[in-house]
C-alpha atoms as a PDB file:
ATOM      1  CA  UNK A   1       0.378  37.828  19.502  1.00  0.00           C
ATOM      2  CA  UNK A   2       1.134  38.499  23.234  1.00  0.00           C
ATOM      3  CA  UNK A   3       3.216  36.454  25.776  1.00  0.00           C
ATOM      4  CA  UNK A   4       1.918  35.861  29.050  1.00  0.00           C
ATOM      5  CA  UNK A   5       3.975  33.902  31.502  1.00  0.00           C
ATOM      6  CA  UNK A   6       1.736  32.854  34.354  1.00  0.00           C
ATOM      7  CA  UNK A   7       3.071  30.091  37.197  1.00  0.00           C
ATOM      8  CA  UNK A   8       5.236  28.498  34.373  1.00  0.00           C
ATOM      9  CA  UNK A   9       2.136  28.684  31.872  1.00  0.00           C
ATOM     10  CA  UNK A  10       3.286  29.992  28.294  1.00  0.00           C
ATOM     11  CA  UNK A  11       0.184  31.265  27.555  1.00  0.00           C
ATOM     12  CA  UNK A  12      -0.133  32.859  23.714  1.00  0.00           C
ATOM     13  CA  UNK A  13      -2.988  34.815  23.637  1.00  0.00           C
ATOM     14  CA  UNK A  14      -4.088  35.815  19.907  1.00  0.00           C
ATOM     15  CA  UNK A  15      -1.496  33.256  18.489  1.00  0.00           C
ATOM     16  CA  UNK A  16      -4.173  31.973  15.352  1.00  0.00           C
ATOM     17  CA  UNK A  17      -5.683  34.344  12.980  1.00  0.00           C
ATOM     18  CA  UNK A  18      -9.420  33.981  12.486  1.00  0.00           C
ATOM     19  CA  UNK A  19      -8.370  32.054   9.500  1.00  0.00           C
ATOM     20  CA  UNK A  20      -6.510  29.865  10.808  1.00  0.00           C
ATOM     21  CA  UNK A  21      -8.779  29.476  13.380  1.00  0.00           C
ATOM     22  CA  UNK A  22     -11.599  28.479  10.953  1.00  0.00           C
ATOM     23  CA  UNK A  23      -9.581  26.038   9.098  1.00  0.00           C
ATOM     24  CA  UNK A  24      -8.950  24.046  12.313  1.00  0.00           C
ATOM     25  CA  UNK A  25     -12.455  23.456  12.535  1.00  0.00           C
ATOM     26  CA  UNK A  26     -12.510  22.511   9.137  1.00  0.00           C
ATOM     27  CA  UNK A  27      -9.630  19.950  10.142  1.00  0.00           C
ATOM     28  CA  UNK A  28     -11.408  18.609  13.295  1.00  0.00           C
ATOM     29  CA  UNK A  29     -14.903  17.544  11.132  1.00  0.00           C
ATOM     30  CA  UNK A  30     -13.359  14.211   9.924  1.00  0.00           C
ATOM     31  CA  UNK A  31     -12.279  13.606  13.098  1.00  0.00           C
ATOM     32  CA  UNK A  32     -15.441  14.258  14.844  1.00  0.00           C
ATOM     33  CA  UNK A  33     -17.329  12.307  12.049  1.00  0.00           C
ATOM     34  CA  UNK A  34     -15.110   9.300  12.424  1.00  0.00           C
ATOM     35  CA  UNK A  35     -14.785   9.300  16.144  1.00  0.00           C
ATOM     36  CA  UNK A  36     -17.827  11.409  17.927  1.00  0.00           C
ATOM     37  CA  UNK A  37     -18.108  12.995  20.840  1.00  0.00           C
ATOM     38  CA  UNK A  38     -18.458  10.888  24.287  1.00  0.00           C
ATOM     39  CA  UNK A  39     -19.065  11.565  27.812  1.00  0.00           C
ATOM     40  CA  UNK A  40     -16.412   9.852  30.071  1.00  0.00           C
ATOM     41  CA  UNK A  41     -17.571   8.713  33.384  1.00  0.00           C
ATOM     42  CA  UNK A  42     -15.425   9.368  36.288  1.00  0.00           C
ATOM     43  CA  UNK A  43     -13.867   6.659  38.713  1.00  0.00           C
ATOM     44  CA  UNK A  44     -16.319   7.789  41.172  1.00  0.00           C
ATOM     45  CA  UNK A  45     -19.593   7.207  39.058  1.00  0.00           C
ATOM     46  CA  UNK A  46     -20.390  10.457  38.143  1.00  0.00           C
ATOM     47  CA  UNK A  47     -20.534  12.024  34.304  1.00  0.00           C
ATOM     48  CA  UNK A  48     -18.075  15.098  33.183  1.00  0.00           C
ATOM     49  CA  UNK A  49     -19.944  17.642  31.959  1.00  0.00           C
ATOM     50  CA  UNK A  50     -17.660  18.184  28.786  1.00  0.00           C
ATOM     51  CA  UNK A  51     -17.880  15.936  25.830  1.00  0.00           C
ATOM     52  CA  UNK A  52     -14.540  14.721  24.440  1.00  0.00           C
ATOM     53  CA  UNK A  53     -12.685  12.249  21.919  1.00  0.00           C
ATOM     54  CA  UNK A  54      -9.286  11.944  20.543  1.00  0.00           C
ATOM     55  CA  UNK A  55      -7.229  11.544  17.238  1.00  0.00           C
ATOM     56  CA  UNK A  56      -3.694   9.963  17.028  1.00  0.00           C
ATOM     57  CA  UNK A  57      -2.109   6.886  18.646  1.00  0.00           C
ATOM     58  CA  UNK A  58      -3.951   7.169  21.429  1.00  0.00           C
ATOM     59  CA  UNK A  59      -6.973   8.681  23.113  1.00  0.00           C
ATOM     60  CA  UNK A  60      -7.279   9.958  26.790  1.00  0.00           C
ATOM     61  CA  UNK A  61     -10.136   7.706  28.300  1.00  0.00           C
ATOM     62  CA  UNK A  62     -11.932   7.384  31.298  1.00  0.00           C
ATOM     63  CA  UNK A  63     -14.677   5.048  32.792  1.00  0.00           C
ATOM     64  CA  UNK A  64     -15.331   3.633  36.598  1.00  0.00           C
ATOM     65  CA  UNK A  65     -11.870   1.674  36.717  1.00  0.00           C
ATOM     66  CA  UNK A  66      -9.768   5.253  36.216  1.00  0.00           C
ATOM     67  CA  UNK A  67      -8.167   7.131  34.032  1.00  0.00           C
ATOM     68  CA  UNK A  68      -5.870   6.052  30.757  1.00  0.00           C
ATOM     69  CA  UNK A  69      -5.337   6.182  27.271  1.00  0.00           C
ATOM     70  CA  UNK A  70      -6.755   3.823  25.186  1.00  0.00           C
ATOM     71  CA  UNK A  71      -5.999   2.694  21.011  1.00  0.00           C
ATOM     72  CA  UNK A  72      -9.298   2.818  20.014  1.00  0.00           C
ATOM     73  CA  UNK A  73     -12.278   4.845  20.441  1.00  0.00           C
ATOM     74  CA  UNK A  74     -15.498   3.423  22.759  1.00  0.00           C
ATOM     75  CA  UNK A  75     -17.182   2.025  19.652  1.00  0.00           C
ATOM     76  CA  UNK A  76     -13.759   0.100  18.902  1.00  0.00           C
ATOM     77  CA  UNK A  77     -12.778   1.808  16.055  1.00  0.00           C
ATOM     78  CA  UNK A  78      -9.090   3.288  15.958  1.00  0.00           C
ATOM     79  CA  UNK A  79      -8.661   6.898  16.660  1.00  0.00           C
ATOM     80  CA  UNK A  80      -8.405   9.403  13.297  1.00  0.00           C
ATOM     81  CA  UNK A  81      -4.806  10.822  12.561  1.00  0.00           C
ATOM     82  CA  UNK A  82      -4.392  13.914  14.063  1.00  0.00           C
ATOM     83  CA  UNK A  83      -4.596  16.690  11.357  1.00  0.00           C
ATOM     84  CA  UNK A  84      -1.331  18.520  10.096  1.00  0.00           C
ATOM     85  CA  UNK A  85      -2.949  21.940  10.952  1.00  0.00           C
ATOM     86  CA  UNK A  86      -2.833  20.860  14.530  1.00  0.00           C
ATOM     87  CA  UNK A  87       0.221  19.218  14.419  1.00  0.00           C
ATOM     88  CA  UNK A  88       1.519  23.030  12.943  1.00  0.00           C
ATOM     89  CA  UNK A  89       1.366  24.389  15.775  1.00  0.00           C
ATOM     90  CA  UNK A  90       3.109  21.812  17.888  1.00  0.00           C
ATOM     91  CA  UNK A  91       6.108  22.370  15.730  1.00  0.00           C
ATOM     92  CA  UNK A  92       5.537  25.983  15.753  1.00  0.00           C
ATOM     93  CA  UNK A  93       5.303  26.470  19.593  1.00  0.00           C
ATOM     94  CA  UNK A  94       7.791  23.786  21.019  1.00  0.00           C
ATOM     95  CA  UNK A  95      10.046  23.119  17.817  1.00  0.00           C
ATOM     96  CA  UNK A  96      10.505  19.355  18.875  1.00  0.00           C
ATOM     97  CA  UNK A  97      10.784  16.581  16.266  1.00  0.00           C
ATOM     98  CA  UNK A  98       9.240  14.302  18.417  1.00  0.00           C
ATOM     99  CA  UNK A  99       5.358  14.737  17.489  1.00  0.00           C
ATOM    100  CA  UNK A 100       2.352  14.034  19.839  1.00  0.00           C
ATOM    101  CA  UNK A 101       0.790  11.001  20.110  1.00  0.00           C
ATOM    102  CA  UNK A 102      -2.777  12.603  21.336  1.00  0.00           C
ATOM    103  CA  UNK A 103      -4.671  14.973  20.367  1.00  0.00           C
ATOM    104  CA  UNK A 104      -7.667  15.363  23.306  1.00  0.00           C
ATOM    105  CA  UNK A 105     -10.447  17.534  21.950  1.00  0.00           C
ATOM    106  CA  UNK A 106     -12.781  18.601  24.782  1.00  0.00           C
ATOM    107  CA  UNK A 107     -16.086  20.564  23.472  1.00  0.00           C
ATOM    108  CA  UNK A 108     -17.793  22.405  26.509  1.00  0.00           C
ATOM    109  CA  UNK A 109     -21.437  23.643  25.759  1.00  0.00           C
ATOM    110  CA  UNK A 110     -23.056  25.887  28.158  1.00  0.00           C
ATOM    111  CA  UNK A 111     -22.507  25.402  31.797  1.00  0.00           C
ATOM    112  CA  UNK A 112     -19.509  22.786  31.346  1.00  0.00           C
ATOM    113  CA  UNK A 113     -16.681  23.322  33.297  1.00  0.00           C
ATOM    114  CA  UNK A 114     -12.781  21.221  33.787  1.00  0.00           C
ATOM    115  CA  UNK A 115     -11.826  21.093  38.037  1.00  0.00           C
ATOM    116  CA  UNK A 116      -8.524  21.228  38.783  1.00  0.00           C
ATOM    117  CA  UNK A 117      -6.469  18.065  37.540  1.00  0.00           C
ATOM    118  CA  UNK A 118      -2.785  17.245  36.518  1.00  0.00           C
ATOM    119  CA  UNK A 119      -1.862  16.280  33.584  1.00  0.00           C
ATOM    120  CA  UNK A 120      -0.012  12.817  34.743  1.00  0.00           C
ATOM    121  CA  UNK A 121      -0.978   9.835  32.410  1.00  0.00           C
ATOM    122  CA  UNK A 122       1.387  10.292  30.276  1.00  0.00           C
ATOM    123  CA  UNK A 123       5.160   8.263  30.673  1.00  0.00           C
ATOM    124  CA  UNK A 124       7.505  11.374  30.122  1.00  0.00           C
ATOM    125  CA  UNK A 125       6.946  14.650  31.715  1.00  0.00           C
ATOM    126  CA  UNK A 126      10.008  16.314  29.803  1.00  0.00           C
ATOM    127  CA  UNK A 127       7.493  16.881  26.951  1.00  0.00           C
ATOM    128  CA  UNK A 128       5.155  19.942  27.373  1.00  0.00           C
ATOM    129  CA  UNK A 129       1.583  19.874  26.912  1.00  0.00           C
ATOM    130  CA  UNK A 130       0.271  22.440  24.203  1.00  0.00           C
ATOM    131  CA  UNK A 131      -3.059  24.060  24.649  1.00  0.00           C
ATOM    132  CA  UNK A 132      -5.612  25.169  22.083  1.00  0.00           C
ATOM    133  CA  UNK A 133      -8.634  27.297  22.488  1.00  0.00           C
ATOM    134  CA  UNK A 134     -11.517  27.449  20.115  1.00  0.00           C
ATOM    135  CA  UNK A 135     -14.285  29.360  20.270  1.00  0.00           C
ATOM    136  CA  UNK A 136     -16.098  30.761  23.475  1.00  0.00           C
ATOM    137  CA  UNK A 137     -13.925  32.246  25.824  1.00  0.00           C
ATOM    138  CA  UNK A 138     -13.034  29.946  29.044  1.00  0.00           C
ATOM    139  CA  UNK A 139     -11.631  30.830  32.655  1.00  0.00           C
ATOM    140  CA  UNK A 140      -8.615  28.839  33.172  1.00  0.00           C
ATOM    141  CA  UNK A 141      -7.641  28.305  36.871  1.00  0.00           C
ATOM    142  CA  UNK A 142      -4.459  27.544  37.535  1.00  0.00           C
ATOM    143  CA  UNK A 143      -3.388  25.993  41.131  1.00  0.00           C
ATOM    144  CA  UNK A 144      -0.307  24.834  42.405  1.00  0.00           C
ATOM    145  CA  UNK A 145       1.969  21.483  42.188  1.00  0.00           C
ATOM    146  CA  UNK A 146      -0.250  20.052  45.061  1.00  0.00           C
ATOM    147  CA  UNK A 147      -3.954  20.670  45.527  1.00  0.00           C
ATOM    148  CA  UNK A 148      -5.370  23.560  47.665  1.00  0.00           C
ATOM    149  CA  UNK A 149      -3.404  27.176  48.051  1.00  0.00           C
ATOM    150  CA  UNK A 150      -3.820  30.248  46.042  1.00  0.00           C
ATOM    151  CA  UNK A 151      -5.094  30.097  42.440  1.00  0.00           C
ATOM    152  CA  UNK A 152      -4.862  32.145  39.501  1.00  0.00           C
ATOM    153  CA  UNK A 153      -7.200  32.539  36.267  1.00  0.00           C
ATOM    154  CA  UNK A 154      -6.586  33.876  33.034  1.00  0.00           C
ATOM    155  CA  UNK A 155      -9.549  34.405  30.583  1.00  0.00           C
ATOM    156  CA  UNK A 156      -8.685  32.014  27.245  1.00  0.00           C
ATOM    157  CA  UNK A 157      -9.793  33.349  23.875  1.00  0.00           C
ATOM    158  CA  UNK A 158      -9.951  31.809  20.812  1.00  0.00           C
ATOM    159  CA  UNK A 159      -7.234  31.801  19.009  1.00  0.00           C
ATOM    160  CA  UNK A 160      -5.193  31.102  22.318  1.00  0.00           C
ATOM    161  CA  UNK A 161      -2.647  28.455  22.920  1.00  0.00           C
ATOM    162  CA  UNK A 162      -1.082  27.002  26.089  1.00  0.00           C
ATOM    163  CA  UNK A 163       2.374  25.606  26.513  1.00  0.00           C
ATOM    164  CA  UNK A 164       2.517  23.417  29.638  1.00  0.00           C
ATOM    165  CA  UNK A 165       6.119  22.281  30.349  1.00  0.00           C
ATOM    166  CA  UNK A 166       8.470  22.460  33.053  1.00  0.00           C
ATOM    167  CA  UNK A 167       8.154  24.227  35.938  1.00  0.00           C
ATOM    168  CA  UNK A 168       4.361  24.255  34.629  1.00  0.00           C
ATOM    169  CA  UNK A 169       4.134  20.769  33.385  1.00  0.00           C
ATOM    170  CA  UNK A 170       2.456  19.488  36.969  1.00  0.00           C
ATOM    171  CA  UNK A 171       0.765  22.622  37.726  1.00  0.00           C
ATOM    172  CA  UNK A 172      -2.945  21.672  38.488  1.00  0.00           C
ATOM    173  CA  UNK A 173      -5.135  23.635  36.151  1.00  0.00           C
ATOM    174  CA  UNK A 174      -9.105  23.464  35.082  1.00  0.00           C
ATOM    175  CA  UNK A 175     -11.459  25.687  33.448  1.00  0.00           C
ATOM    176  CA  UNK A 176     -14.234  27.189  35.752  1.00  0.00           C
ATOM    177  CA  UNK A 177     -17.012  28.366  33.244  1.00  0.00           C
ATOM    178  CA  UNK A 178     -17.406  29.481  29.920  1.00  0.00           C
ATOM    179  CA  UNK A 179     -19.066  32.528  28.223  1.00  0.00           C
ATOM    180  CA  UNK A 180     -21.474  31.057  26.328  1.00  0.00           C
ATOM    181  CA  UNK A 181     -21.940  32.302  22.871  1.00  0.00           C
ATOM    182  CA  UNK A 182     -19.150  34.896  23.042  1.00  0.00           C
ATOM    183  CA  UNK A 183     -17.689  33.468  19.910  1.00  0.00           C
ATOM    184  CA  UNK A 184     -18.961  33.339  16.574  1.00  0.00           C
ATOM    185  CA  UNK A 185     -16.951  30.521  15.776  1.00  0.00           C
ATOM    186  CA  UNK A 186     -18.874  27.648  16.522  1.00  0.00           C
ATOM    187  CA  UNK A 187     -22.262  28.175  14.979  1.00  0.00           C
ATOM    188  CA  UNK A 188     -24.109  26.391  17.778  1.00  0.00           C
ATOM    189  CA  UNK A 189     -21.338  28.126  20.535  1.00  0.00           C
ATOM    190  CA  UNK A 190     -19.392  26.111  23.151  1.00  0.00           C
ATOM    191  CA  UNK A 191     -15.484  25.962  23.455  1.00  0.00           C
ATOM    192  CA  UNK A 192     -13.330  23.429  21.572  1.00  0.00           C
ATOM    193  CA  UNK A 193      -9.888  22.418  23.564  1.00  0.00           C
ATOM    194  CA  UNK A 194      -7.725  20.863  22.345  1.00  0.00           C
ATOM    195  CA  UNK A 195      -4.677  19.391  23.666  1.00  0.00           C
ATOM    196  CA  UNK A 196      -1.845  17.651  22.386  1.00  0.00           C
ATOM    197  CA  UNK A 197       0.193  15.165  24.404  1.00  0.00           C
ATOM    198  CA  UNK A 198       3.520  12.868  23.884  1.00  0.00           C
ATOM    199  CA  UNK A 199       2.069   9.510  25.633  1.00  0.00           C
ATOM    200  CA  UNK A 200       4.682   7.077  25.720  1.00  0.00           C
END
């Protein structure tokens, strides 16, 4: 595993195994079965382009009144439990006792892309955000603490994991495309992210 440090970003790259890797897919099908895949529409009216859903407490949401996180998935049902593999690396990356209350998990199929957005829903910002990239590989932008100026992008593999706190914590980020297929991972390719959040 190698640490890069980029604006604040903790960025792991090579941090799972292709093991472990293949057992958090494992992890993530009761989830997905239990709460599938959506597409959120924006405040504006138009669609994302990735699909997403959550599991824990809460789940990030988003329709034509804004953004927020919700206690149950669209179809009403509660969110699934995030899995202890996930939760793993929480603990093994930040070392808190407090545990996250969202797991967002954010597929990307070909041609799906993330603009640059803060991460700002969420009631304490003293608590990082942590990262996770599965399968294809996915340009991550990262900006500054208010939009426009320079950006930087780092190239995410899978296997990788972000830490997002402090100076970083604010940062605007997004992913700009994905190399489709450049993982063997996900059978049908795309890029799983997930992200784990403290809420309240």
């Amino acid at each position: 595993m190698t640490l890069l440090r980029v604006r604040g970003f903790d960025i792991h790259k090579g941090c799972l195994e292709p093991a472990r890797q293949a057992a958090l897919i494992e992890a993530l099908r009761p989830v997905l079965k239990a709460a599938p895949l959506f597409s959120p529409v924006v405040p504006g009216g138009g669609q994302m382009s990735v699909r997403m859903t959550s599991a824990g407490k809460f789940g990030w949401y988003s329709d034509a009144s804004g953004y927020r996180y919700a206690e149950a998935h669209p179809s009403g049902r509660p969110w699934p439990a995030i899995p202890d593999p996930v939760l793993e690396i929480w603990r093994q990356l930040t070392g808190l006792e407090r545990e996250p209350e969202c797991c967002l998990l954010n597929y990307y199929g070909e041609g799906a892309r993330m603009g640059l957005h803060q991460d700002k829903d969420e009631a304490d910002f003293s608590y990082p955000v942590v990262s996770i990239s599965l399968g294809d590989d996915g340009l991550f932008r990262i900006g500054n603490r208010t939009r426009g100026g320079k950006t930087e992008s780092v190239w995410l593999n899978s296997g990788d994991v972000v830490v997002m706190g402090g100076e970083a914590r604010l940062m605007y980020h997004g992913v700009d495309r994905i190399r489709f297929k450049s993982s063997r991972l996900l059978p049908k390719g795309g890029r799983i992210n997930l992200t784990l959040r403290v809420v309240t």
